[in-house]
C-alpha atoms as a PDB file:
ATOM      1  CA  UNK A   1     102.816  67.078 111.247  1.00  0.00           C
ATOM      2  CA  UNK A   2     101.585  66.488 107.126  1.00  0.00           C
ATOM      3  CA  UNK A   3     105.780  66.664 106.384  1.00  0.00           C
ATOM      4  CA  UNK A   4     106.306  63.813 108.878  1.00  0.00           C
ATOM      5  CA  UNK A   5     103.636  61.689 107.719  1.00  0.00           C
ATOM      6  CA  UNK A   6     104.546  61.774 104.184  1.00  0.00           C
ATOM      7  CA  UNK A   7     108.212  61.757 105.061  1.00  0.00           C
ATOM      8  CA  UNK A   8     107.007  58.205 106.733  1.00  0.00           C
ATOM      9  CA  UNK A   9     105.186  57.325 103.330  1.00  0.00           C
ATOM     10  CA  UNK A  10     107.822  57.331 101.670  1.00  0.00           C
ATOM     11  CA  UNK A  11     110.330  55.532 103.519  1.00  0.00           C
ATOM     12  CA  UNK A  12     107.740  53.005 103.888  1.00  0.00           C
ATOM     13  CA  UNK A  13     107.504  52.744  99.977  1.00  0.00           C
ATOM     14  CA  UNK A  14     111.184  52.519  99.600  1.00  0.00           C
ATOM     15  CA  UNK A  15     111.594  49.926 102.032  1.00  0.00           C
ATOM     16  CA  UNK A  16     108.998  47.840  99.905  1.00  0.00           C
ATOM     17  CA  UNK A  17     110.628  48.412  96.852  1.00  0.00           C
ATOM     18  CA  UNK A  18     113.956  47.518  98.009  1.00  0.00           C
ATOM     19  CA  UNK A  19     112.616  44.572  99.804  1.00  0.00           C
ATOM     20  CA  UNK A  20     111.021  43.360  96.363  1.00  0.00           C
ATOM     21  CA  UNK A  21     114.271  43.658  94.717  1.00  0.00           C
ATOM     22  CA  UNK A  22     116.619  41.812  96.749  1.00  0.00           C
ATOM     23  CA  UNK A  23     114.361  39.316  96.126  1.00  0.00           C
ATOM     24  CA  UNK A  24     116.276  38.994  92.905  1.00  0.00           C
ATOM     25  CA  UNK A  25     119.424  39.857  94.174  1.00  0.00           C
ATOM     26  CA  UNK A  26     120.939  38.414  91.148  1.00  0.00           C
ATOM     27  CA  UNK A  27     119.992  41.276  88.788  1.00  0.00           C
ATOM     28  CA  UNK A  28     122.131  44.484  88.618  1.00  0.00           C
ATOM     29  CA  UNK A  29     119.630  47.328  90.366  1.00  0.00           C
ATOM     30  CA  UNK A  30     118.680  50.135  87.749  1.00  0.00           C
ATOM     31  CA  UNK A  31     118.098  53.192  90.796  1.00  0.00           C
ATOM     32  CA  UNK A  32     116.701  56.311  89.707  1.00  0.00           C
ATOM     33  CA  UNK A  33     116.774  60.040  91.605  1.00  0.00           C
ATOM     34  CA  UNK A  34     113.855  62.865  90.914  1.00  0.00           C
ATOM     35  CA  UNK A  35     115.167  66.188  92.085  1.00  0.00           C
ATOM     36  CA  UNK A  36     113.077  69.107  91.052  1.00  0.00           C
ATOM     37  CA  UNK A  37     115.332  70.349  88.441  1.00  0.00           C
ATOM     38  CA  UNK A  38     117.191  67.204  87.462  1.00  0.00           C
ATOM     39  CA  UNK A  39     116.703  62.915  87.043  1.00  0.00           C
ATOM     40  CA  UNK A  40     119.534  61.028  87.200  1.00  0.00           C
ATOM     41  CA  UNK A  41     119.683  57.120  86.919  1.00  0.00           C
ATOM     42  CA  UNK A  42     122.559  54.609  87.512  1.00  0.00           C
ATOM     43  CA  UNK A  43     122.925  50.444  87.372  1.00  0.00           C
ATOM     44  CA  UNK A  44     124.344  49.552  90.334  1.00  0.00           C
ATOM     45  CA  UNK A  45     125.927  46.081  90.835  1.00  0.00           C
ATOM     46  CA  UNK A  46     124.809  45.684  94.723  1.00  0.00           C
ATOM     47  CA  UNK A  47     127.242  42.195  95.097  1.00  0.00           C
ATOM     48  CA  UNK A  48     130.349  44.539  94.218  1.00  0.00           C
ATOM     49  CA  UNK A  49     128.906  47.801  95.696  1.00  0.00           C
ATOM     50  CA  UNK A  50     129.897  49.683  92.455  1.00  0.00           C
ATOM     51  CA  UNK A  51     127.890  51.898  89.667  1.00  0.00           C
ATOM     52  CA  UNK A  52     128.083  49.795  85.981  1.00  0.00           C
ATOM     53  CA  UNK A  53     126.553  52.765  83.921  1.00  0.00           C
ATOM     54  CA  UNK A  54     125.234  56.686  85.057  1.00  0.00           C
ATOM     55  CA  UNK A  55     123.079  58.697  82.972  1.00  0.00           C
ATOM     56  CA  UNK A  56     121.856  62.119  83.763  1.00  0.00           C
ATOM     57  CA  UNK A  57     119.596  65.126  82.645  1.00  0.00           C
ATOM     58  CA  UNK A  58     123.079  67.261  83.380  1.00  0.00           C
ATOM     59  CA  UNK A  59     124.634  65.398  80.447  1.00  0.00           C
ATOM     60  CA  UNK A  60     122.099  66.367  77.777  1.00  0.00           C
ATOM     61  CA  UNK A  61     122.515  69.949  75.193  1.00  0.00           C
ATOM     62  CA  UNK A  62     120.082  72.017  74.493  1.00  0.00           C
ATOM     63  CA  UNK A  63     117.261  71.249  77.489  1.00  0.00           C
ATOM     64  CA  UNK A  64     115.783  74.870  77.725  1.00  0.00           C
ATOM     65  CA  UNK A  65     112.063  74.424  76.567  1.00  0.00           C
ATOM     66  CA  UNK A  66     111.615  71.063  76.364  1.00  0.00           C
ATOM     67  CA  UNK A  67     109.136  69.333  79.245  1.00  0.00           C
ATOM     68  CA  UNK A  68     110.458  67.474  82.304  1.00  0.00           C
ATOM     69  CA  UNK A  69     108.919  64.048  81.069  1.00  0.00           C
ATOM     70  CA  UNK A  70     110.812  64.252  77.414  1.00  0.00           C
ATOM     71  CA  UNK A  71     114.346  65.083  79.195  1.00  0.00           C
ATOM     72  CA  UNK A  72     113.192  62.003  81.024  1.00  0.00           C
ATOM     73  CA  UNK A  73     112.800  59.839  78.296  1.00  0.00           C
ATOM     74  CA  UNK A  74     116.186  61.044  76.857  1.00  0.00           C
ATOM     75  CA  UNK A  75     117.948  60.273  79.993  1.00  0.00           C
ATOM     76  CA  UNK A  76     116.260  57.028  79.246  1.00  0.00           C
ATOM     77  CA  UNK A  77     117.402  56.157  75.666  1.00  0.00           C
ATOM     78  CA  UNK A  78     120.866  57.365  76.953  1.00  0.00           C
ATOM     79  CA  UNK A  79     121.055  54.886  79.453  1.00  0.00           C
ATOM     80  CA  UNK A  80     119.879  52.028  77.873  1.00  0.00           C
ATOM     81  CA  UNK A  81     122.457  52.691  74.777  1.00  0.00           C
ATOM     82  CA  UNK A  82     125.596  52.859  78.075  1.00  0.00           C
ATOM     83  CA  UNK A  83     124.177  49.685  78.766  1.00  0.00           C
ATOM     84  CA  UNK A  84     123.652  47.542  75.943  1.00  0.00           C
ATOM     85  CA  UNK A  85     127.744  48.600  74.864  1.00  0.00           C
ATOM     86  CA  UNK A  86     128.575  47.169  78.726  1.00  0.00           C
ATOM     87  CA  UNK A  87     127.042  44.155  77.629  1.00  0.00           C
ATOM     88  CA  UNK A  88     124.156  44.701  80.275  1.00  0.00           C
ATOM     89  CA  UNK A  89     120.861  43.276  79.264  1.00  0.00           C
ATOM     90  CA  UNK A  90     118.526  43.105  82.163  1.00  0.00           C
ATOM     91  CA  UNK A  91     118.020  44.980  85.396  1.00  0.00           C
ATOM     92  CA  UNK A  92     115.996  45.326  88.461  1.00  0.00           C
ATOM     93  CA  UNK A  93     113.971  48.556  88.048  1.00  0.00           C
ATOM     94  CA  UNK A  94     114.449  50.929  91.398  1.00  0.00           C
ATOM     95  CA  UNK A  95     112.406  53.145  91.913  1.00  0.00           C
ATOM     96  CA  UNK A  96     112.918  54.498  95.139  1.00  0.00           C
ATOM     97  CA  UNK A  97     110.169  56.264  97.089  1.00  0.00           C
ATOM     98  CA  UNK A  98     108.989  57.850  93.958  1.00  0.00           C
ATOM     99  CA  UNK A  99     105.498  56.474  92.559  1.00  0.00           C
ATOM    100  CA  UNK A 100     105.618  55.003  89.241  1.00  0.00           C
ATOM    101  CA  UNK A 101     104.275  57.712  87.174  1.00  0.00           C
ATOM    102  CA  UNK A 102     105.467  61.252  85.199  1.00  0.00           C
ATOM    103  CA  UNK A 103     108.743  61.420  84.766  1.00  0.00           C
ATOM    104  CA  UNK A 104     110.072  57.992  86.926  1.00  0.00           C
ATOM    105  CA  UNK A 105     107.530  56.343  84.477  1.00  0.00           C
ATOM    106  CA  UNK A 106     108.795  58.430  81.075  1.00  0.00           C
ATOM    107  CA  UNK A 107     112.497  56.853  81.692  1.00  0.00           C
ATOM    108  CA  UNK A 108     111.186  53.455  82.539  1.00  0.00           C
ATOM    109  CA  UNK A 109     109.720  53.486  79.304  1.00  0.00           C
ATOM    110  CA  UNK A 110     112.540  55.157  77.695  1.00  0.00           C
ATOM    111  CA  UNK A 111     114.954  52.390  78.680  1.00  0.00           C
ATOM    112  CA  UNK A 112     112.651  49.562  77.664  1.00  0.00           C
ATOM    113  CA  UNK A 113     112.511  50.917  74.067  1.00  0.00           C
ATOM    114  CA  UNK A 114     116.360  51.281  73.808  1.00  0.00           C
ATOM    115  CA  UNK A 115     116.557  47.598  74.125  1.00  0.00           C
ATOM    116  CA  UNK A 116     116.592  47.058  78.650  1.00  0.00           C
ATOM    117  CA  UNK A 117     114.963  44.259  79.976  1.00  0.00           C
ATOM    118  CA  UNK A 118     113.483  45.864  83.301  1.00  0.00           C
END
Protein backbone atom coordinates (compact mmCIF):
# COMPACT_ATOMS: atom_id res chain seq x y z
CA UNK A 1 0.00 0.00 0.00
CA UNK A 2 3.16 2.75 1.14
CA UNK A 3 4.89 1.49 -2.55
CA UNK A 4 1.69 2.55 -4.37
CA UNK A 5 1.28 5.74 -2.75
CA UNK A 6 4.68 6.94 -3.31
CA UNK A 7 4.77 5.30 -6.70
CA UNK A 8 1.62 7.90 -7.19
CA UNK A 9 3.89 10.77 -5.68
CA UNK A 10 6.00 10.60 -7.96
CA UNK A 11 4.26 10.40 -11.10
CA UNK A 12 2.34 13.21 -9.82
CA UNK A 13 5.68 15.25 -9.46
CA UNK A 14 6.80 14.34 -12.87
CA UNK A 15 3.74 15.25 -14.48
CA UNK A 16 4.21 18.82 -12.85
CA UNK A 17 7.55 19.15 -13.89
CA UNK A 18 6.97 18.22 -17.36
CA UNK A 19 3.91 20.32 -17.48
CA UNK A 20 6.14 23.40 -16.31
CA UNK A 21 8.50 22.77 -19.03
CA UNK A 22 6.54 22.58 -22.06
CA UNK A 23 5.60 25.70 -21.00
CA UNK A 24 8.80 26.74 -22.66
CA UNK A 25 8.75 24.38 -25.25
CA UNK A 26 11.26 26.40 -27.02
CA UNK A 27 14.24 25.42 -24.83
CA UNK A 28 16.13 22.11 -25.43
CA UNK A 29 15.06 19.84 -22.09
CA UNK A 30 18.25 19.02 -19.90
CA UNK A 31 16.56 15.34 -18.30
CA UNK A 32 18.40 13.73 -15.67
CA UNK A 33 18.15 9.78 -14.32
CA UNK A 34 19.16 8.76 -10.45
CA UNK A 35 19.70 5.04 -10.34
CA UNK A 36 21.24 3.81 -7.17
CA UNK A 37 24.59 3.18 -8.53
CA UNK A 38 24.70 5.57 -11.46
CA UNK A 39 23.31 9.47 -12.77
CA UNK A 40 23.12 9.98 -16.13
CA UNK A 41 21.91 13.28 -17.86
CA UNK A 42 21.10 14.10 -21.55
CA UNK A 43 19.72 17.47 -23.60
CA UNK A 44 17.07 16.39 -25.45
CA UNK A 45 15.67 18.49 -28.36
CA UNK A 46 11.78 17.47 -27.76
CA UNK A 47 10.69 19.34 -31.44
CA UNK A 48 13.11 16.73 -33.23
CA UNK A 49 12.70 13.87 -30.67
CA UNK A 50 16.55 13.42 -30.58
CA UNK A 51 19.41 13.53 -27.66
CA UNK A 52 21.94 16.85 -28.46
CA UNK A 53 24.55 15.85 -25.71
CA UNK A 54 24.73 12.56 -22.96
CA UNK A 55 26.84 12.57 -20.04
CA UNK A 56 27.16 9.82 -17.56
CA UNK A 57 28.77 8.61 -14.19
CA UNK A 58 29.77 5.32 -16.52
CA UNK A 59 32.04 7.63 -18.51
CA UNK A 60 34.19 8.90 -15.64
CA UNK A 61 37.97 6.96 -14.36
CA UNK A 62 38.80 6.40 -11.25
CA UNK A 63 35.16 6.67 -9.20
CA UNK A 64 35.99 4.08 -6.38
CA UNK A 65 35.96 6.25 -3.11
CA UNK A 66 34.75 9.27 -4.08
CA UNK A 67 30.92 10.26 -2.73
CA UNK A 68 27.80 9.98 -4.90
CA UNK A 69 27.22 13.89 -4.84
CA UNK A 70 31.01 14.70 -6.24
CA UNK A 71 30.58 12.00 -9.22
CA UNK A 72 27.49 14.12 -9.57
CA UNK A 73 29.00 17.26 -9.93
CA UNK A 74 31.56 15.74 -12.41
CA UNK A 75 28.88 14.37 -14.54
CA UNK A 76 27.90 17.97 -14.30
CA UNK A 77 31.03 19.89 -15.46
CA UNK A 78 31.18 17.13 -18.19
CA UNK A 79 28.04 17.99 -19.55
CA UNK A 80 28.07 21.46 -19.57
CA UNK A 81 31.70 21.41 -21.43
CA UNK A 82 29.57 18.71 -24.43
CA UNK A 83 27.40 21.51 -24.50
CA UNK A 84 28.97 24.72 -24.72
CA UNK A 85 31.32 22.92 -27.93
CA UNK A 86 27.52 22.09 -29.53
CA UNK A 87 26.98 25.60 -29.31
CA UNK A 88 24.14 24.96 -26.64
CA UNK A 89 23.71 27.72 -24.17
CA UNK A 90 20.50 27.37 -22.31
CA UNK A 91 18.21 24.56 -21.28
CA UNK A 92 15.13 23.60 -19.50
CA UNK A 93 16.25 21.81 -16.30
CA UNK A 94 14.29 18.19 -15.97
CA UNK A 95 14.19 16.84 -13.23
CA UNK A 96 11.96 14.10 -13.34
CA UNK A 97 10.24 12.72 -10.24
CA UNK A 98 13.36 13.22 -8.31
CA UNK A 99 13.25 16.18 -5.62
CA UNK A 100 15.67 18.84 -6.12
CA UNK A 101 18.23 17.99 -3.65
CA UNK A 102 21.64 15.54 -3.13
CA UNK A 103 22.87 14.46 -6.01
CA UNK A 104 19.94 15.87 -8.78
CA UNK A 105 20.89 19.20 -6.99
CA UNK A 106 25.03 18.56 -7.06
CA UNK A 107 24.76 18.31 -11.11
CA UNK A 108 22.38 21.19 -11.38
CA UNK A 109 24.93 23.12 -9.83
CA UNK A 110 27.68 21.49 -11.60
CA UNK A 111 26.32 22.50 -15.00
CA UNK A 112 25.59 26.08 -14.01
CA UNK A 113 29.29 26.62 -13.09
CA UNK A 114 30.57 25.11 -16.42
CA UNK A 115 28.93 27.94 -18.14
CA UNK A 116 24.69 26.35 -18.69
CA UNK A 117 22.04 28.63 -18.46
CA UNK A 118 19.34 26.33 -16.66
Amino acid sequence: MKVKKLNEIKIRRRNRVRARIKNVSAKLRLSVFRSNTHIYAQIIDDASGKTLVSASSLELKDKKKIKKADIAKEVGKNLAGKALKAGIKETAFDRGSYRYHGRVKALAEAVREGGLKI
